[in-house]
C-alpha atoms as a PDB file:
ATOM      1  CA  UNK A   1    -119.471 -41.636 -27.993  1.00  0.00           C
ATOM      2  CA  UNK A   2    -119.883 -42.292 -31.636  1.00  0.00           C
ATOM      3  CA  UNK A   3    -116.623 -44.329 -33.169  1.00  0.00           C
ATOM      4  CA  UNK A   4    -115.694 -43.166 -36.818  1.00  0.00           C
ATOM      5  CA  UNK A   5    -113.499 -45.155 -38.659  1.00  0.00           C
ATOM      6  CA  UNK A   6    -111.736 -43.034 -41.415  1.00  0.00           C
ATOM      7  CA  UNK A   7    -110.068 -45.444 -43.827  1.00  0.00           C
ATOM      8  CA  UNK A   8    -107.160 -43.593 -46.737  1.00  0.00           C
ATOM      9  CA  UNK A   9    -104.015 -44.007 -47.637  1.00  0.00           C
ATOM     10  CA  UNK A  10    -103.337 -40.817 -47.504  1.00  0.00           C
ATOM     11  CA  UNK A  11    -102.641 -39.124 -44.204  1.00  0.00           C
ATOM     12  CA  UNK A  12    -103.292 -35.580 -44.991  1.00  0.00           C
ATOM     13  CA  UNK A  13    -106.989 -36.892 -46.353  1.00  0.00           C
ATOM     14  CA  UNK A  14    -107.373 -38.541 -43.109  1.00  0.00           C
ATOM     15  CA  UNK A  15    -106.393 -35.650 -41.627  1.00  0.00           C
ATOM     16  CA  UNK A  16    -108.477 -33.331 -43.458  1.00  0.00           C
ATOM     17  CA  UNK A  17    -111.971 -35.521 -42.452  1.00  0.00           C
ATOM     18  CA  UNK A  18    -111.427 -35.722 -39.257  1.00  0.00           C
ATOM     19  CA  UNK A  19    -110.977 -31.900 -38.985  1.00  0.00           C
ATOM     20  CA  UNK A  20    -114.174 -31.690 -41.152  1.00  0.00           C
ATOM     21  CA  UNK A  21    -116.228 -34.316 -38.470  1.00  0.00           C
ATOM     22  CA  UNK A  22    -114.602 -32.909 -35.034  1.00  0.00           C
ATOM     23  CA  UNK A  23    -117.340 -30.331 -34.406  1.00  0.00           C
ATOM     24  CA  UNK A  24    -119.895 -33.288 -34.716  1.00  0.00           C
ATOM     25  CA  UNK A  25    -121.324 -34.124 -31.007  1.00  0.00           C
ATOM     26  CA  UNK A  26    -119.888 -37.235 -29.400  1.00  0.00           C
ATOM     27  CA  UNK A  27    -117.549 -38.192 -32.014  1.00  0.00           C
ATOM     28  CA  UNK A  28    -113.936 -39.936 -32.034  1.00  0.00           C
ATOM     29  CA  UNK A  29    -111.940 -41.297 -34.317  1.00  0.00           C
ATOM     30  CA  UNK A  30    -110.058 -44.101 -35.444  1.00  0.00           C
ATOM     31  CA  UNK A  31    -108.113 -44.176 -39.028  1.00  0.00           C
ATOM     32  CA  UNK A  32    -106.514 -47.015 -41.388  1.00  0.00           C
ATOM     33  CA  UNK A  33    -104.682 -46.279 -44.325  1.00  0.00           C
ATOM     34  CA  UNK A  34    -105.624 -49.309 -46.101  1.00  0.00           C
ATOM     35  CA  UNK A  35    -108.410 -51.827 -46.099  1.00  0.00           C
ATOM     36  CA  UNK A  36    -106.980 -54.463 -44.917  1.00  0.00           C
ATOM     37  CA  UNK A  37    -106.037 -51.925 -41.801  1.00  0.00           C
ATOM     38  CA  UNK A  38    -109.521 -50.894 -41.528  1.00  0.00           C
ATOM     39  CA  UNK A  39    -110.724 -54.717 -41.302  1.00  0.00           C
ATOM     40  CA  UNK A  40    -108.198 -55.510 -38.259  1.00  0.00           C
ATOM     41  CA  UNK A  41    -109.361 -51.821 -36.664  1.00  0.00           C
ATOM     42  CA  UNK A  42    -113.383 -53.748 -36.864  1.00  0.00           C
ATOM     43  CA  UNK A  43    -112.202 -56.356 -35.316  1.00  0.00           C
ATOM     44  CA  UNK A  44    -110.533 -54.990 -32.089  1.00  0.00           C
ATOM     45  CA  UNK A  45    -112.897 -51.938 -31.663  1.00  0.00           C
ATOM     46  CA  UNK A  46    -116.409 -50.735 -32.196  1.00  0.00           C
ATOM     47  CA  UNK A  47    -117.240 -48.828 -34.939  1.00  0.00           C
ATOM     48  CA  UNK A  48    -120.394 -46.722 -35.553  1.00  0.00           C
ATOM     49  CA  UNK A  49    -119.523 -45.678 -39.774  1.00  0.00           C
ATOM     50  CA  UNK A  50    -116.320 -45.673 -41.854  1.00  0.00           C
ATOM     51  CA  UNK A  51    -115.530 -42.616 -44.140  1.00  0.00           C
ATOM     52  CA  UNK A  52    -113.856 -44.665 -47.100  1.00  0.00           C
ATOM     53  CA  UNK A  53    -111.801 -44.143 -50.033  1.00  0.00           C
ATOM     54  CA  UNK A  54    -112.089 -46.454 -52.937  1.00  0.00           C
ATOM     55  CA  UNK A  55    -108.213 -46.390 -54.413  1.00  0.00           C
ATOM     56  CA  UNK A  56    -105.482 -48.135 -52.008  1.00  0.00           C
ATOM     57  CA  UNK A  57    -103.673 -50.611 -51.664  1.00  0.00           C
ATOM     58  CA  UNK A  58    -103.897 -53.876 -50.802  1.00  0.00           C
ATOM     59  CA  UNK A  59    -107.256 -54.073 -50.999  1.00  0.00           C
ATOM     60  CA  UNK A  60    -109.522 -51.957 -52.816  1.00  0.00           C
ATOM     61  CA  UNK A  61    -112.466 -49.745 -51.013  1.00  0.00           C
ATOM     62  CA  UNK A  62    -115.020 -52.170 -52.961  1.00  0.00           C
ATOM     63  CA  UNK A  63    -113.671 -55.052 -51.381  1.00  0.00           C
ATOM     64  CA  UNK A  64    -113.909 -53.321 -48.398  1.00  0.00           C
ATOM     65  CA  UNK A  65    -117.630 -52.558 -48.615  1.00  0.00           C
ATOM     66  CA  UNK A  66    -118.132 -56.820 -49.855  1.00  0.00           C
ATOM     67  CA  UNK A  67    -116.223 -57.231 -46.162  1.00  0.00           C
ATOM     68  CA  UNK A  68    -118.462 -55.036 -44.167  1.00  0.00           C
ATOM     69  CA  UNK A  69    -121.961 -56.187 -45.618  1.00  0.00           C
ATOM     70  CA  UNK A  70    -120.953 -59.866 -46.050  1.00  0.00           C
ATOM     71  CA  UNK A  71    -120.322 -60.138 -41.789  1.00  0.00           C
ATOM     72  CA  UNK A  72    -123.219 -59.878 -39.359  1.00  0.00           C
ATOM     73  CA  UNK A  73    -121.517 -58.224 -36.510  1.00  0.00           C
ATOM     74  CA  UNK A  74    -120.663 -55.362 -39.376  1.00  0.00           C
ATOM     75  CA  UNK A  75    -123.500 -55.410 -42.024  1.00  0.00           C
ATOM     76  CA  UNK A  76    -125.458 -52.458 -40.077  1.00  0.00           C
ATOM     77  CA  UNK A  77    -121.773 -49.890 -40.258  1.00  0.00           C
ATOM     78  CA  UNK A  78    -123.217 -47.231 -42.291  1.00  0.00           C
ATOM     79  CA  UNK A  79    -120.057 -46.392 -44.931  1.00  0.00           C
ATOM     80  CA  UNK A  80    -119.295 -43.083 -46.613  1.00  0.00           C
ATOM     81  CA  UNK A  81    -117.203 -43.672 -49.551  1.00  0.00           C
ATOM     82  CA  UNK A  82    -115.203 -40.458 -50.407  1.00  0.00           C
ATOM     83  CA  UNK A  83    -112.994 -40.539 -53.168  1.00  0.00           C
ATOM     84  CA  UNK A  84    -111.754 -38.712 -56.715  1.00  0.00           C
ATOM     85  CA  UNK A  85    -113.609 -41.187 -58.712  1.00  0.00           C
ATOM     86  CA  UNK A  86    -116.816 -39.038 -59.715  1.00  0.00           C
ATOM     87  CA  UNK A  87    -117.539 -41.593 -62.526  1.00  0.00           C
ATOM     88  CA  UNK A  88    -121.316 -42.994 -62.998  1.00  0.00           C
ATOM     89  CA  UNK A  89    -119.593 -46.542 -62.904  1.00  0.00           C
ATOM     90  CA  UNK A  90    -117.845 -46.448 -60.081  1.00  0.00           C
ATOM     91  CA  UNK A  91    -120.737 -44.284 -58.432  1.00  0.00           C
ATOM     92  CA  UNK A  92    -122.790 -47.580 -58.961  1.00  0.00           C
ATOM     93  CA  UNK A  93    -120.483 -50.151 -58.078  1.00  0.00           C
ATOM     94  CA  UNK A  94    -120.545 -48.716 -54.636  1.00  0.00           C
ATOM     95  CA  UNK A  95    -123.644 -48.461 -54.140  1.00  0.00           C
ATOM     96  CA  UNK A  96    -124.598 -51.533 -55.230  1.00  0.00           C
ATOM     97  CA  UNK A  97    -122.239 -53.428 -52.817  1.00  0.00           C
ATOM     98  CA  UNK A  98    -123.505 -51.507 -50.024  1.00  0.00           C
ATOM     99  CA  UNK A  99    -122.197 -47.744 -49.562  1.00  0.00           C
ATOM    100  CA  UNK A 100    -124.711 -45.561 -47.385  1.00  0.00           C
ATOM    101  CA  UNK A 101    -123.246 -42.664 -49.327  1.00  0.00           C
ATOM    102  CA  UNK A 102    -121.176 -41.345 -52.133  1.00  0.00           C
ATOM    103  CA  UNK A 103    -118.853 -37.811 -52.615  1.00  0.00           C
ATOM    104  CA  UNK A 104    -116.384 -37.017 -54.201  1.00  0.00           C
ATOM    105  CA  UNK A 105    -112.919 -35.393 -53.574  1.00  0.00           C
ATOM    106  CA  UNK A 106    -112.433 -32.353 -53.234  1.00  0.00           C
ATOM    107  CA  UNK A 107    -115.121 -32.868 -50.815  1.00  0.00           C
ATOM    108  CA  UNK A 108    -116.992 -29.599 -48.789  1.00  0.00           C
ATOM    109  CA  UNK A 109    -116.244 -30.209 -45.166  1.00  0.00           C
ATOM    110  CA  UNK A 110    -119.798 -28.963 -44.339  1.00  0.00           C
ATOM    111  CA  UNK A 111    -121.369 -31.785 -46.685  1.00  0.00           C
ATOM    112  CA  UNK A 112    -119.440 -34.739 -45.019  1.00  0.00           C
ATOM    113  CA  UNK A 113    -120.310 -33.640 -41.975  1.00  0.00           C
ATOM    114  CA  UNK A 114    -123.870 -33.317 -42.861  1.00  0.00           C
ATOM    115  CA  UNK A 115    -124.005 -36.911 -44.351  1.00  0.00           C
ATOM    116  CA  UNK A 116    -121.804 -38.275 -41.394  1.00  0.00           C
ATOM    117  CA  UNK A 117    -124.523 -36.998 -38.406  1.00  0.00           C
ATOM    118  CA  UNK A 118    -127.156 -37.890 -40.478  1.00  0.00           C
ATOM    119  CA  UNK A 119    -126.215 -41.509 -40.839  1.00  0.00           C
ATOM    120  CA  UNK A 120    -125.101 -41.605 -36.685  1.00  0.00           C
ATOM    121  CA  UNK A 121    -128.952 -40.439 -35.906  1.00  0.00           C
ATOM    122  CA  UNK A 122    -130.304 -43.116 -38.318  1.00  0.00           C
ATOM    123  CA  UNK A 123    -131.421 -46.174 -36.180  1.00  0.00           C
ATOM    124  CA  UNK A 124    -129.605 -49.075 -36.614  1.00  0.00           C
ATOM    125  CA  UNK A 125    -131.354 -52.005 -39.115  1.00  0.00           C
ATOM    126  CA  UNK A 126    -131.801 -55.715 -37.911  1.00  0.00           C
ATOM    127  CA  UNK A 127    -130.987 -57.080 -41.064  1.00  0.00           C
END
C-alpha cells in the first residue's frame, strides 16, 4: 500500500483529494492541516508523496518543501503542491525548492489523480 500524505488547512480540501485519489490502486491516506502537522506525520509514519497546499499556518507549504528535500530519509517524497496561487512566481518558487508538481485550485479530480499515480509508478531516486 501506497501512503499519501494530504497536507491543508482546510478540511473540506482534504476531503475533496482524497475523494479525488480513492479510486487509485493501493492507496491510503494520511492528512495534516498544517506543515508543521505534516512534518510530525513524516516522522512517525511512511509516506510515499504529499498533496500540499502552499497558504497555512504556521508554516508555509515552501518551508515545507525546504523540510522534505533538505532530510535524507525524505528527499525522494515526490510532493504535489495544490493550491489557489496560479501566479508565475509562486509557480517557480515551488519548483525550484523541490515540488514534483504544480495545480492549481479549483483542481479537476481526474488531473490529480493522474499526476498522483504517475509519480507512485516513478522509481524512487538515490540522490
Amino acid at each position: 500500500m501506497k501512503q499519501i500524505l494530504v497536507v491543508d488547512d482546510s478540511a473540506t480540501m482534504r476531503r475533496m483529494v482524497k475523494a479525488s485519489l480513492q479510486s487509485l490502486p493501493d492507496v491510503t491516506f494520511g492528512e495534516a492541516s498544517t506543515g508543521l502537522e505534516a512534518i510530525e506525520q513524516l516522522a512517525i509514519s511512511s509516506v510515499d508523496l504529499i498533496v500540499l497546499d502552499l497558504n497555512m499556518p504556521d508554516m508555509h507549504g515552501l518551508e515545507a518543501i525546504e523540510f522534505v528535500r533538505g532530510h535524507d530519509l525524505y528527499r525522494a517524497i515526490p510532493i504535489v503542491v495544490l493550491t489557489t496561487r496560479g501566479d508565475d512566481n509562486s509557480r517557480e518558487r515551488a519548483m525550484s525548492a523541490g515540488a514534483s508538481r504544480y495545480l492549481t485550485k479549483p483542481f479537476d479530480p481526474r488531473t490529480l489523480a493522474r499526476e498522483v499515480l504517475d509519480l507512485l509508478k516513478q522509481p524512487i531516486a538515490n540522490e
